[in-house]
Protein backbone atom coordinates (compact mmCIF):
# COMPACT_ATOMS: atom_id res chain seq x y z
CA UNK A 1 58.93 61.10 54.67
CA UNK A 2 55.50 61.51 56.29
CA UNK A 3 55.85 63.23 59.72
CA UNK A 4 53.43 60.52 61.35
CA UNK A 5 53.58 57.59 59.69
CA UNK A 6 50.09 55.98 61.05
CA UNK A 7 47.17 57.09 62.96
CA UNK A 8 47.79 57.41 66.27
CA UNK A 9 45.22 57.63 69.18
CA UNK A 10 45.30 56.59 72.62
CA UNK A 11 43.45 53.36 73.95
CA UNK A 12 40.84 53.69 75.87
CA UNK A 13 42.43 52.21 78.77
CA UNK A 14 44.64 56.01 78.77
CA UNK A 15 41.37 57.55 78.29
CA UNK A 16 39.61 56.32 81.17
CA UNK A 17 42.71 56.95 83.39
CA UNK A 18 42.54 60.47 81.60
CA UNK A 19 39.27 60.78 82.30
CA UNK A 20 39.43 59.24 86.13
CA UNK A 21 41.91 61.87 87.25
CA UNK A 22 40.18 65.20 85.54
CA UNK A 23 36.93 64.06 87.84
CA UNK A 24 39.50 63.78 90.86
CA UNK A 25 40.91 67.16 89.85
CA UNK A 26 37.86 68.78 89.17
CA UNK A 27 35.81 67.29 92.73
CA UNK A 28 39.07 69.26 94.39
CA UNK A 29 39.31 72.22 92.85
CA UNK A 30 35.14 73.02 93.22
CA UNK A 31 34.82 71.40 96.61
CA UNK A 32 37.80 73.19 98.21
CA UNK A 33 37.99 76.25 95.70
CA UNK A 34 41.88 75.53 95.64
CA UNK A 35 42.55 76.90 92.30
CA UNK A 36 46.41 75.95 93.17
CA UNK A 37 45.73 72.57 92.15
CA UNK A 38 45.22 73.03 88.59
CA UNK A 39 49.13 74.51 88.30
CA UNK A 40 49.99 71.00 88.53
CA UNK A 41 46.82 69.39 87.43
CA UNK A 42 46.51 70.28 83.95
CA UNK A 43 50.23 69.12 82.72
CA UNK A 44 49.40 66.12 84.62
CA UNK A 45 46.57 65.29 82.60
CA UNK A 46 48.31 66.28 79.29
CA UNK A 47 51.20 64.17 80.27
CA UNK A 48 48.37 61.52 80.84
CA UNK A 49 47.77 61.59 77.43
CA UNK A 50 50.64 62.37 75.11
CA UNK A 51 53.16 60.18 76.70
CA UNK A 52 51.07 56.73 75.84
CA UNK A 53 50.32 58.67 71.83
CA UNK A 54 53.95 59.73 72.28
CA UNK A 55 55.47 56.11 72.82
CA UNK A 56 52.79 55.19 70.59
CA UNK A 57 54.48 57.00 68.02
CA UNK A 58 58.13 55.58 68.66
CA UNK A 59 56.90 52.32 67.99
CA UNK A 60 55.18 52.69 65.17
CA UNK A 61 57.98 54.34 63.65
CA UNK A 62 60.30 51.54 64.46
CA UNK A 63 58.03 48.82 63.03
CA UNK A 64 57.59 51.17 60.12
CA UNK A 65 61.45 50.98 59.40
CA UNK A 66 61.57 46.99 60.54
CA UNK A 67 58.55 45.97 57.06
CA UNK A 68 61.59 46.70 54.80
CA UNK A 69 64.05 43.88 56.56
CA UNK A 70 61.71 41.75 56.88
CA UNK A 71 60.58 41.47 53.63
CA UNK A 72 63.48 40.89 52.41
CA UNK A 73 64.63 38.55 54.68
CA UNK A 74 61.27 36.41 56.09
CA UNK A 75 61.20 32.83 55.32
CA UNK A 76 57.73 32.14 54.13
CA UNK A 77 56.50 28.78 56.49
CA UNK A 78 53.33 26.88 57.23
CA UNK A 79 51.55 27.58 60.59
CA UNK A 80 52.23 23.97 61.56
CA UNK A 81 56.00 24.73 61.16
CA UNK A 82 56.16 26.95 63.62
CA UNK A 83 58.39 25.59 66.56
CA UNK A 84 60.71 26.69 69.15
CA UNK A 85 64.26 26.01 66.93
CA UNK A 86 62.75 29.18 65.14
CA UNK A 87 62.41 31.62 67.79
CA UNK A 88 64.31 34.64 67.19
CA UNK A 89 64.08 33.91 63.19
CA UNK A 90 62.13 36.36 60.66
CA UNK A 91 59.20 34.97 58.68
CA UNK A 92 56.15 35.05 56.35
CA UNK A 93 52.63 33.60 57.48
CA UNK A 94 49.41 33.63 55.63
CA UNK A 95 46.33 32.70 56.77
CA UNK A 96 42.75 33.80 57.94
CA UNK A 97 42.15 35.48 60.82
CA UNK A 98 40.10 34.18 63.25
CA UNK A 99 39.56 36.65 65.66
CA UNK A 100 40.87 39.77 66.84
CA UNK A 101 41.56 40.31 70.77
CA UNK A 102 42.77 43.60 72.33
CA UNK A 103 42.29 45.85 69.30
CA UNK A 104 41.37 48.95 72.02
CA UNK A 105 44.17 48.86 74.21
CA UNK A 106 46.90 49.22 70.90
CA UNK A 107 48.03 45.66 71.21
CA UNK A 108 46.37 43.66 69.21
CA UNK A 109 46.65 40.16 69.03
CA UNK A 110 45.52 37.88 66.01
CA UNK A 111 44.39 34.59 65.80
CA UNK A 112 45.52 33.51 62.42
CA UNK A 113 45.29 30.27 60.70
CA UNK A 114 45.23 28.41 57.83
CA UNK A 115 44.91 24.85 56.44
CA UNK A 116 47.84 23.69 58.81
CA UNK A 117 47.38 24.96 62.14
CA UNK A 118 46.48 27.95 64.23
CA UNK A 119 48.96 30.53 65.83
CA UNK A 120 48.57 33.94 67.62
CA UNK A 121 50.15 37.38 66.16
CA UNK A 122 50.99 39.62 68.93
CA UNK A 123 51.49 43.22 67.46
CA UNK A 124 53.10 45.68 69.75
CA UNK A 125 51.53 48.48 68.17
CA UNK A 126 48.32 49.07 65.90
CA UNK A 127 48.70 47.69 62.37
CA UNK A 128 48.61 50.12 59.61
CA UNK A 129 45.22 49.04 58.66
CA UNK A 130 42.01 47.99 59.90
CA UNK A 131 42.32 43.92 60.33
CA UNK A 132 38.85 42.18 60.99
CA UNK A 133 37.56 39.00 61.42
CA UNK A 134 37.43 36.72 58.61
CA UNK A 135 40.09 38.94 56.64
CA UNK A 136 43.21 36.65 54.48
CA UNK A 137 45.93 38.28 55.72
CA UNK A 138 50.37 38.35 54.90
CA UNK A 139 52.19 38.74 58.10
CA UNK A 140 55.52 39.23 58.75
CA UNK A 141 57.22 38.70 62.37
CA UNK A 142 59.30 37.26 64.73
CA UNK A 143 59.60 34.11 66.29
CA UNK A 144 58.99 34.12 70.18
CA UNK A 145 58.06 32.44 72.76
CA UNK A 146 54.38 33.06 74.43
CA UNK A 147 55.83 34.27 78.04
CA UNK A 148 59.15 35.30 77.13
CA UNK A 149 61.08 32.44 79.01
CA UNK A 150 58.51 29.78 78.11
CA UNK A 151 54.99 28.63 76.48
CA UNK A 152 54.72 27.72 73.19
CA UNK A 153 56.04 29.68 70.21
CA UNK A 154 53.67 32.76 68.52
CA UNK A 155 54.85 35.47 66.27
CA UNK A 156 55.57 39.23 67.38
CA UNK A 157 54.01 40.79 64.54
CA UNK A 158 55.93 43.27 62.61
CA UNK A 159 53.39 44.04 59.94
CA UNK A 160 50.11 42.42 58.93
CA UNK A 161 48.35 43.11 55.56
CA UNK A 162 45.64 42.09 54.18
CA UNK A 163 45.60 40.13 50.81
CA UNK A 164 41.63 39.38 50.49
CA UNK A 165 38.95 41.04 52.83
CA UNK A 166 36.43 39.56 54.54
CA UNK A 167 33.25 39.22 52.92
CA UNK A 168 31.64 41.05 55.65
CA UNK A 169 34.03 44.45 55.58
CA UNK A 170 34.64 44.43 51.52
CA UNK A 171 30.26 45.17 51.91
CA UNK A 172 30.64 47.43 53.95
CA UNK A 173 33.53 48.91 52.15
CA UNK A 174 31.08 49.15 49.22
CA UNK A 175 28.24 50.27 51.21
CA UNK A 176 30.46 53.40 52.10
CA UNK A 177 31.91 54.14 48.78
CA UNK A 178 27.49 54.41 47.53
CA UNK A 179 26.95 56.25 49.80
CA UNK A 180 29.61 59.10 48.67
């Protein structure tokens, strides 16, 4: 068993907060000279960092140890199938994805479709690899509802893979391996 199972790195939202509060800290400590400050300071900013990588971590674990149920048990269905007597239920999607939206805050979400609708993939945690635009991928989720209590039915991504890559990151993909 691998001790982290993916990459894990903070979003740049925990950066910037990082990154806010070590200017604070440091406009104190050289304006007033109050060394005192950096007793509590410095844990504070670690804490600023490895709690979001730390829950970060959790996650991913638990998704890790979800792929196995769920491929066994997804139902494989049609975009246009989706509906709200299925939320709650595993299952299989295929499709293209259409574009990616919050990739640097560690939530992506994926619009996905393919020759029978459009859905989005909400991932609660960074996929395992890189997804792009364009890219045919397999997902396998949950059921739920948009806002928890209402909207229309998406799928909580539990893992996303992809089956063909886009023609635009399989060249760069080559591109890279040349260049070695």
């Amino acid at each position: 068993m691998q001790f982290l199972p993916r990459k894990i790195r903070p979003s740049i939202l925990h950066i910037l907060v990082f990154v806010f509060f070590l200017i604070l800290i440091s406009i104190y400590v050289f304006s007033t000279g109050d060394t005192s400050m950096l007793i509590w300071g410095v844990p504070t900013l670690i804490c600023l960092l490895l709690i979001p990588m730390g829950l970060t971590y959790l996650s991913q674990s638990q998704y890790s140890d979800l792929i196995p149920v769920y491929e066994t048990s997804a139902k494989e269905v049609k975009i246009r199938d989706i509906n709200e007597s299925m939320v709650s239920k595993p299952i299989k999607i295929e499709g293209l994805v259409e574009e990616v939206r919050f990739r640097s805050l560690n939530r992506p979400h994926f619009i996905i479709g393919d020759r029978t609708g459009v859905t989005t993939v909400k991932m609660f945690t960074n996929p395992q690899n890189d997804i792009n635009k364009g890219d045919v991928v397999e997902v396998y989720g949950q059921v739920i509802k948009r806002y928890i209590f209402y909207g229309d039915p998406i799928v909580n991504g539990v893992d996303i893979r992809v089956t063909r890559p886009s023609e635009k990151s399989s060249s760069s993909a080559e591109k890279s391996r040349k260049k070695k």
